[in-house]
Protein backbone atom coordinates (compact mmCIF):
# COMPACT_ATOMS: atom_id res chain seq x y z
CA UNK A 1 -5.81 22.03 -4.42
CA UNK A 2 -3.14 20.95 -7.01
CA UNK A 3 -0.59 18.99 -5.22
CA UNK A 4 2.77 20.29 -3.73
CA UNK A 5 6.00 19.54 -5.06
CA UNK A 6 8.55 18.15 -2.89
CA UNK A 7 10.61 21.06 -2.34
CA UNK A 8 7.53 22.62 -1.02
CA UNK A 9 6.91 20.03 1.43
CA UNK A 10 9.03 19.95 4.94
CA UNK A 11 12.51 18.45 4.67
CA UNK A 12 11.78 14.57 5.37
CA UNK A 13 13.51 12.96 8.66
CA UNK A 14 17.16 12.21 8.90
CA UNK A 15 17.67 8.45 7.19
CA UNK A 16 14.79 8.64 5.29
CA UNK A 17 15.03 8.04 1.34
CA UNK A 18 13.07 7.04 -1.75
CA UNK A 19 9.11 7.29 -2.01
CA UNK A 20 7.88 9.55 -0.39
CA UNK A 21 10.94 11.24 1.30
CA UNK A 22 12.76 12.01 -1.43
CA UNK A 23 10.73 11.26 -4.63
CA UNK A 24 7.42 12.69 -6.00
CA UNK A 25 5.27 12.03 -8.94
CA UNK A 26 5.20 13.89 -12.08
CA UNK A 27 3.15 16.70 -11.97
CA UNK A 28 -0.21 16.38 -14.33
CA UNK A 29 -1.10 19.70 -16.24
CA UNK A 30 -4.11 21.56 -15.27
CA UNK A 31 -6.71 20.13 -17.82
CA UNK A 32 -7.18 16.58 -18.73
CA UNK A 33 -6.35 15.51 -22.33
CA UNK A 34 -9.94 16.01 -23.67
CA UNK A 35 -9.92 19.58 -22.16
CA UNK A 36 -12.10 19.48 -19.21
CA UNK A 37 -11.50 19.26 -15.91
CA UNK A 38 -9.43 16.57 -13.97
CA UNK A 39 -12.67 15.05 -11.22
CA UNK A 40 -11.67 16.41 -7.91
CA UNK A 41 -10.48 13.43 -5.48
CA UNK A 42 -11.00 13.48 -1.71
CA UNK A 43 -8.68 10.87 -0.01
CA UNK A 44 -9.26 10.68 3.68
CA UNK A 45 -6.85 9.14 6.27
CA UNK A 46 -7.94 8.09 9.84
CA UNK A 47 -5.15 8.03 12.11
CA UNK A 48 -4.80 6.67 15.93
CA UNK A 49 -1.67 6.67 17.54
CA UNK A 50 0.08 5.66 14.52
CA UNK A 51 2.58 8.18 14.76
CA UNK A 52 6.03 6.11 13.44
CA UNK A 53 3.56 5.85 10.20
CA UNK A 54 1.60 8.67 9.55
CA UNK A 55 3.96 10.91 7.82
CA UNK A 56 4.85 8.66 5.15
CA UNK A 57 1.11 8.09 4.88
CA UNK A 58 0.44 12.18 4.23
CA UNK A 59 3.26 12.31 1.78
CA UNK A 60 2.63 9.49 0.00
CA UNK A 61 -0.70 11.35 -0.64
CA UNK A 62 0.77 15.25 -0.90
CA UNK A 63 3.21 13.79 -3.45
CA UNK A 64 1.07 12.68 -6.43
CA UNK A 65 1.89 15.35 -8.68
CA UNK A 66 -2.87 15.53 -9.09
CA UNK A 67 -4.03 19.00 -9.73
CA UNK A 68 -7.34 18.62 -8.12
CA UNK A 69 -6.74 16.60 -4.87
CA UNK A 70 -8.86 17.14 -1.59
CA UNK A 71 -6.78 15.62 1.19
CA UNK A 72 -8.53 15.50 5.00
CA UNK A 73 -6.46 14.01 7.85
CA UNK A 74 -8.89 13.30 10.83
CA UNK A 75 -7.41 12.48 13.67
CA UNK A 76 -9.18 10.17 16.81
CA UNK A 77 -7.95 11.76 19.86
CA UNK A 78 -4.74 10.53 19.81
CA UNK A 79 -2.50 10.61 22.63
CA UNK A 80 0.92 10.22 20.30
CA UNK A 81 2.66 12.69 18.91
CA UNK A 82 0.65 12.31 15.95
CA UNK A 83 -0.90 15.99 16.29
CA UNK A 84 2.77 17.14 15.75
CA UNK A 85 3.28 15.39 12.71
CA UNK A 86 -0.63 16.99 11.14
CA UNK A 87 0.81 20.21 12.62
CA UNK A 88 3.89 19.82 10.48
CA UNK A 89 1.63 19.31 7.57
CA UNK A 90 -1.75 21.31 8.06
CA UNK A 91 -1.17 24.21 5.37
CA UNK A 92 -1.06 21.55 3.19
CA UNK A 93 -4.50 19.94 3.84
CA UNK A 94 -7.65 20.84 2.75
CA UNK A 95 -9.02 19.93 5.98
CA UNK A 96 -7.85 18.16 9.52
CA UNK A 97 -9.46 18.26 12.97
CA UNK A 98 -8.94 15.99 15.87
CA UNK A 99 -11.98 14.33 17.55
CA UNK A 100 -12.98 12.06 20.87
CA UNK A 101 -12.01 8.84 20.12
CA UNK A 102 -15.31 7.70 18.30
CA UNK A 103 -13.74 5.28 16.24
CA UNK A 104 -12.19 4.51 12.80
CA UNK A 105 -15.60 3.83 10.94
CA UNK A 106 -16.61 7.72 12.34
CA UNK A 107 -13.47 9.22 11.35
CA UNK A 108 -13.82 8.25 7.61
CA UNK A 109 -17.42 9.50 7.26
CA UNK A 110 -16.42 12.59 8.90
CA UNK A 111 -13.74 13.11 6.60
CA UNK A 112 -16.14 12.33 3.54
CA UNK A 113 -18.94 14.31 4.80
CA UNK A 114 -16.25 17.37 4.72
CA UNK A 115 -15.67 16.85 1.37
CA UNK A 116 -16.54 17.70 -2.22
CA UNK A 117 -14.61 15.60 -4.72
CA UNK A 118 -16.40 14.00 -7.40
CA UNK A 119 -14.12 10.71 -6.60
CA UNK A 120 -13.41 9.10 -3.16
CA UNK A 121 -11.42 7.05 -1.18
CA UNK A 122 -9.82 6.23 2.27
CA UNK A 123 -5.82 5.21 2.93
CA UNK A 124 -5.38 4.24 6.85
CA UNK A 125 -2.32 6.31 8.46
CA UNK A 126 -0.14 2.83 8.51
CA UNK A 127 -0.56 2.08 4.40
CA UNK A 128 0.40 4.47 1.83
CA UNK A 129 -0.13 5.30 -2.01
CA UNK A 130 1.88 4.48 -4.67
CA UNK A 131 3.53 7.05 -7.18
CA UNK A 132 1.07 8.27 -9.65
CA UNK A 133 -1.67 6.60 -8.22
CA UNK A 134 -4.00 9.62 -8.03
CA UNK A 135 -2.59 10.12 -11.73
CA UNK A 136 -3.90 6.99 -12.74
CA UNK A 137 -7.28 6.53 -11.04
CA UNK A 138 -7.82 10.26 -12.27
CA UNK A 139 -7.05 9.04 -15.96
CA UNK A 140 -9.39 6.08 -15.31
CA UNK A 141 -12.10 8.54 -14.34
CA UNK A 142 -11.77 11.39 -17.16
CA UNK A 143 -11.68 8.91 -19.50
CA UNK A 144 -13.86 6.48 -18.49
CA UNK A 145 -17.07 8.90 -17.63
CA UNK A 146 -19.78 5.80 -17.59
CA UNK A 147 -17.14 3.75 -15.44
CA UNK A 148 -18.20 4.17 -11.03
CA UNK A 149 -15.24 1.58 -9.29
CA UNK A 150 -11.57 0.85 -9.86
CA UNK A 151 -9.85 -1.25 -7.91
CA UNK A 152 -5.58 -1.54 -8.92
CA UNK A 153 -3.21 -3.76 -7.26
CA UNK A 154 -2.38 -3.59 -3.72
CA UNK A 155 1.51 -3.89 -2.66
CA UNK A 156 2.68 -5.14 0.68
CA UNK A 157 5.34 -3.53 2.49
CA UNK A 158 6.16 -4.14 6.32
CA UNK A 159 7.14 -2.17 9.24
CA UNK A 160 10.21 -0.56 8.12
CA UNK A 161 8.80 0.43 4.56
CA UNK A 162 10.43 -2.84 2.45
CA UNK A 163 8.46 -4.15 -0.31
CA UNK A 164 6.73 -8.33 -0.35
CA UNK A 165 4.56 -9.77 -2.27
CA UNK A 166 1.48 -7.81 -3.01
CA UNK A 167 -2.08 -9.23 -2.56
CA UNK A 168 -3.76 -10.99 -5.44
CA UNK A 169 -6.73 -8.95 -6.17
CA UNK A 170 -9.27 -11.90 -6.60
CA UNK A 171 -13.39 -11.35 -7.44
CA UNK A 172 -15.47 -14.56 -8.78
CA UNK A 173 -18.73 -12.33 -8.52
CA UNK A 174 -21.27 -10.01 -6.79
CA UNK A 175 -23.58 -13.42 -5.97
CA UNK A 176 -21.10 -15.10 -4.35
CA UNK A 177 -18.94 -12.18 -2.75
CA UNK A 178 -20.43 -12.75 0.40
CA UNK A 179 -18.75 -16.00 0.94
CA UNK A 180 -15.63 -14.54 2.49
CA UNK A 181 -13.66 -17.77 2.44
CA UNK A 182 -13.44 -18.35 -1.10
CA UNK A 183 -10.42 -16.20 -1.52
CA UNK A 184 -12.33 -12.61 -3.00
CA UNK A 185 -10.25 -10.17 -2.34
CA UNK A 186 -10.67 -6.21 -3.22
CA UNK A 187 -7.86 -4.35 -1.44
CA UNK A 188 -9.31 -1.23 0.73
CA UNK A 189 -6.23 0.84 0.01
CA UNK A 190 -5.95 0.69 -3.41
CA UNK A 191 -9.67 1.02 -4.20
CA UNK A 192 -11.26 4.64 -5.81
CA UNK A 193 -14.99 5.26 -6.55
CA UNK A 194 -17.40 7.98 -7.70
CA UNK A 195 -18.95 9.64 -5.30
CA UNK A 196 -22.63 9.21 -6.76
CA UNK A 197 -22.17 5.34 -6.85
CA UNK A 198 -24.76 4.49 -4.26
CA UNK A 199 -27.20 7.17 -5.31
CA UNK A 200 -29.14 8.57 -3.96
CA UNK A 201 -27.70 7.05 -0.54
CA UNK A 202 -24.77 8.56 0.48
CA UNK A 203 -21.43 6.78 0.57
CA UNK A 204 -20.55 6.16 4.54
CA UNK A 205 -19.08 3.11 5.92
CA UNK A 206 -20.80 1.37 9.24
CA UNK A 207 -20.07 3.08 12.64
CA UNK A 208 -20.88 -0.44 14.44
CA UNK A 209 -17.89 -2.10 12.34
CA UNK A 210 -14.27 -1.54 13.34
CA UNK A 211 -12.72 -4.00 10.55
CA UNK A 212 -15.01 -5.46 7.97
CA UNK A 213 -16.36 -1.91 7.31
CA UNK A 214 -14.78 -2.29 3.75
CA UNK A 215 -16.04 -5.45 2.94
CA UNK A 216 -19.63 -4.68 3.80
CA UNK A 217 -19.29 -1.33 1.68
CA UNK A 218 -18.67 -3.79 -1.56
CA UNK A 219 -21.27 -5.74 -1.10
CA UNK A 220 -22.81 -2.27 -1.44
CA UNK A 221 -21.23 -1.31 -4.35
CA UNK A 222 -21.93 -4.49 -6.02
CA UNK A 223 -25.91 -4.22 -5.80
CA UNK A 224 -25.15 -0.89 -8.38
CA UNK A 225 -21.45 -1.49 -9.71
CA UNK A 226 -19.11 -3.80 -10.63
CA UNK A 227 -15.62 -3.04 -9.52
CA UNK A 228 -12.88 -2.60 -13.01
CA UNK A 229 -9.80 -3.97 -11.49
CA UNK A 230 -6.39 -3.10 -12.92
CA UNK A 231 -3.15 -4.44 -12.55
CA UNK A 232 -1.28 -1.30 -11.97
CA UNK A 233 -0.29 -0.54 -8.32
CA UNK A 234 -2.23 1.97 -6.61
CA UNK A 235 -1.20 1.50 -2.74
CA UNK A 236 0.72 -0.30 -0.59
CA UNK A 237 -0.66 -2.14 2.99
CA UNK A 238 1.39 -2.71 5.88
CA UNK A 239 1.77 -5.74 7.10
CA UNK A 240 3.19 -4.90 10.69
CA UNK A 241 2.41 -6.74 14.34
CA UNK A 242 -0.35 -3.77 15.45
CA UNK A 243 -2.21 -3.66 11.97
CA UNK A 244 -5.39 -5.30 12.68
CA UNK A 245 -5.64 -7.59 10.71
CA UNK A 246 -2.18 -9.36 12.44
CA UNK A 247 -3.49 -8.20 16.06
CA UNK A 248 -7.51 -8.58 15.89
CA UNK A 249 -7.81 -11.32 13.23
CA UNK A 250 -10.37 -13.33 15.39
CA UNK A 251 -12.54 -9.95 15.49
CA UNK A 252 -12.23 -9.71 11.77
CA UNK A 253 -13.41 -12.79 11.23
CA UNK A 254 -16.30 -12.24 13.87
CA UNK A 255 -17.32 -9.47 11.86
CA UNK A 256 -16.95 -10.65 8.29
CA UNK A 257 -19.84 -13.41 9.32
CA UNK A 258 -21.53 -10.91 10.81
CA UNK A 259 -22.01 -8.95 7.67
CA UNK A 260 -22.02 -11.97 5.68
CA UNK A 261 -25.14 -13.28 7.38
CA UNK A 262 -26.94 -9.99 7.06
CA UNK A 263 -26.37 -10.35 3.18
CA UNK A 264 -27.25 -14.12 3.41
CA UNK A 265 -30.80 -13.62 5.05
CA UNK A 266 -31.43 -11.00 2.38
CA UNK A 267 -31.42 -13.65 -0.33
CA UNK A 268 -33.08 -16.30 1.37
CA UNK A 269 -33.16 -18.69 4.22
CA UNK A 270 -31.52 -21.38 1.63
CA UNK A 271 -28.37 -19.18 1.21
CA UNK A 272 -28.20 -18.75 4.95
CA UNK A 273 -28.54 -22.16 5.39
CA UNK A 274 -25.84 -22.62 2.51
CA UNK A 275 -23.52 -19.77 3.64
CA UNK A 276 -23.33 -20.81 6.98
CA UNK A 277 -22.30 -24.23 6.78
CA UNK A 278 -19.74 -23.30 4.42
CA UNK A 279 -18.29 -20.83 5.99
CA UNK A 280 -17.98 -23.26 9.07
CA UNK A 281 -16.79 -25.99 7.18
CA UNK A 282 -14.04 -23.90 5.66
CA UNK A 283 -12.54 -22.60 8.50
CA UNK A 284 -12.73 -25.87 10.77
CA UNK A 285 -10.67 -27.25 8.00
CA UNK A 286 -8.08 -24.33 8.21
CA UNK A 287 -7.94 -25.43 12.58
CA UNK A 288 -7.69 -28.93 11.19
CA UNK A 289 -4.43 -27.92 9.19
CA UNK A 290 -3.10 -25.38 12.06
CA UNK A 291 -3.55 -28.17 14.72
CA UNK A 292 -1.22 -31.05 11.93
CA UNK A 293 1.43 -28.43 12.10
CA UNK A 294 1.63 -28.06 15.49
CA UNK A 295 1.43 -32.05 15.84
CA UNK A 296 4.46 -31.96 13.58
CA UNK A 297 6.43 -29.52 15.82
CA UNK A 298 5.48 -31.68 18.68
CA UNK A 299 3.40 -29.25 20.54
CA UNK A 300 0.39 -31.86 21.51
CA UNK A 301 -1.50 -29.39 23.49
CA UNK A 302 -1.71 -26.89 21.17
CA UNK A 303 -2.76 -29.24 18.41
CA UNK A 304 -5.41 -30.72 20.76
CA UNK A 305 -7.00 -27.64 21.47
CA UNK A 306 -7.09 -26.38 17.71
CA UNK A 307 -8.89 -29.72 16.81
CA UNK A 308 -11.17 -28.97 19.75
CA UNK A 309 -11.38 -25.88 18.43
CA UNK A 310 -12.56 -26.98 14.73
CA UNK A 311 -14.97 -29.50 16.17
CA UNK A 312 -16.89 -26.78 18.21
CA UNK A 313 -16.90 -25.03 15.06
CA UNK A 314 -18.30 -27.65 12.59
CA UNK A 315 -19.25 -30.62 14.51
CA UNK A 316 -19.29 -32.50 10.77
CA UNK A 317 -15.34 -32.28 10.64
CA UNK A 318 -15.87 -35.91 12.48
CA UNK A 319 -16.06 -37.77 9.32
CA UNK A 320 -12.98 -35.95 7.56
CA UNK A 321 -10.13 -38.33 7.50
CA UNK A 322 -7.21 -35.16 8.80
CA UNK A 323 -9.59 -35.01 11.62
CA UNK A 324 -9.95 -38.82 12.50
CA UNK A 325 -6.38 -39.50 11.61
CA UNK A 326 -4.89 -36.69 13.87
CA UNK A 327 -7.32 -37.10 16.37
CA UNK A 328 -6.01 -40.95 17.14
CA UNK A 329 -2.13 -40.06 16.41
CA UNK A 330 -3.12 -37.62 19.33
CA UNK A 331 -4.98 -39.92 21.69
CA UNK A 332 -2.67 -43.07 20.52
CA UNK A 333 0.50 -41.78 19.82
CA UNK A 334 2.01 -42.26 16.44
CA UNK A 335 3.79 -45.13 17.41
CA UNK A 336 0.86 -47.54 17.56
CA UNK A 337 0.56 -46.39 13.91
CA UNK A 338 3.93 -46.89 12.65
CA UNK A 339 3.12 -50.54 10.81
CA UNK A 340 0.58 -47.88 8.41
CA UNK A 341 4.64 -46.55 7.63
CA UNK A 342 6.77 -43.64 8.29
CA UNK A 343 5.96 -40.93 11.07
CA UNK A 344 4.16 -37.99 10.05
């Protein structure tokens, strides 16, 4: 399906201006530049209950100005009036259906199982895509036959649609990927892949993960591709209270060791051993620094719980000198410190 142009697509809401109300990408002629075919790409977007979002989400996608784009909206039984808003939109889809509430994870592999493009990827009903950035990745693709993973830049915007800072797409390495707290960081929503990059296995995310299913794909990826990361923006996440990784970021973290430790016991008891110190180490230090901050806003029984907190995690965390020296400016107070010099 070549994408619609805007005047095709229903008038936007009252209020509403700029990408994608009001402003479309640049509409890509039929063939590529070396004559062939532009590769077909099948975006899929879960959606539940994320009805103030999704249509911004579906145009963001309708609007790329691609002439071969496969665009399946499946829906997770919800109980908003996001069926209105896929109503609005349906003769423009290649594909939509509503199902029982079997999860996020399910929703994506039903939506790839559905479809046929030689390129795929997955933007959540809260994030959308920039301009042009089906253009791009299906440049990238025509051009680049022998290339399977491209990963652009990932923007920020927050609940009402306003640009920040976007995420620094960081990767030191497939060996080390695994080690979540080191910083790597390969945005979801800005990330396109051939569809034949696991083959002969099938590309489907985990069922049993609701928020590291991303990050366990790459460690996929990475046993057959590495990931060609661009600076150009692709997509846009939305930082907003609900998004999970604002609401649930104790889960996410849950399950980003619990995928981690899977990959860890497949190299060897050493990098278990290895990983999972680390990985403890690193974030009792991160409690460590929470708990100083809220020592500094004088909020003593919040900072005693965090350092609680961190030793439970990594009993070690003992011997670090925030540890000791918050733990007495806790127990003492800081005036029995104040001949070592100024409050802190």
């Amino acid at each position: 399906m070549r994408c619609p142009t805007i005047k095709e697509l229903p008038d936007p809401p009252n209020g509403r201006t700029g990408w994608p109300w009001t402003e479309e990408s640049s509409q890509l002629p039929d063939k590529a530049p070396n004559s062939l075919d532009w590769p077909k790409i099948t975006v899929v977007t879960p959606n539940y209950n994320y009805e103030e979002f999704l249509e911004e989400t579906i145009r963001s996608v309708l609007l790329q100005g691609y002439p071969d784009l496969e665009y399946l909206v499946i829906d997770d039984g919800s109980t908003d009036g996001s069926m209105n808003i896929i109503k609005k939109y349906e003769k423009f889809l290649s594909y939509w259906t509503s199902q029982s509430n079997q999860g996020q994870s399910a929703a994506i592999n039903n939506g790839w199982v559905k479809g046929n493009g030689e390129i795929l990827a997955w933007i959540n009903s809260d994030d959308i895509l920039a301009p042009g950035a089906l253009i791009y990745a299906g440049k990238f693709f025509a051009e680049n036959p022998d290339k399977k993973w491209l990963v652009g830049t990932c923007g920020i915007i927050d609940g009402k649609s306003r640009r920040q800072d976007p995420f620094v797409t960081k990767f030191f390495g497939k060996d080390g990927f695994s080690f979540f707290w080191r910083g790597d960081l390969l945005p979801q929503p800005s990330s396109f892949w051939r569809k034949d990059i696991l083959s002969p296995e099938k590309v489907t995310v985990r069922e049993d993960l609701k928020y590291s299913m991303d990050f366990e794909l790459w460690l996929r990826f990475l046993q057959k591709a590495l990931p060609d990361i661009r600076s150009e923006v692709l997509a846009y996440y939305r930082m907003h209270e609900r998004a999970h990784t604002v609401a649930q970021s104790n889960r996410f973290l849950k399950e980003n060791v619990k995928v981690s430790r899977e990959d860890w016991l497949k190299k060897g008891l050493r990098c278990f051993i290895c990983g999972e110190f680390s990985w403890r180490r690193a974030v009792s230090g991160g409690l460590c620094a929470k708990a100083f901050r809220f020592k500094q806003r004088e909020e003593r029984k919040k900072a005693t719980a965090m350092i609680a907190e961190a030793f439970k995690m990594y009993p070690l965390v003992i011997f670090s000198y925030r540890f000791i020296n918050l733990a007495l400016r806790l127990l003492l107070g800081d005036r029995f410190f104040s001949f070592f010099g100024r409050k802190r």
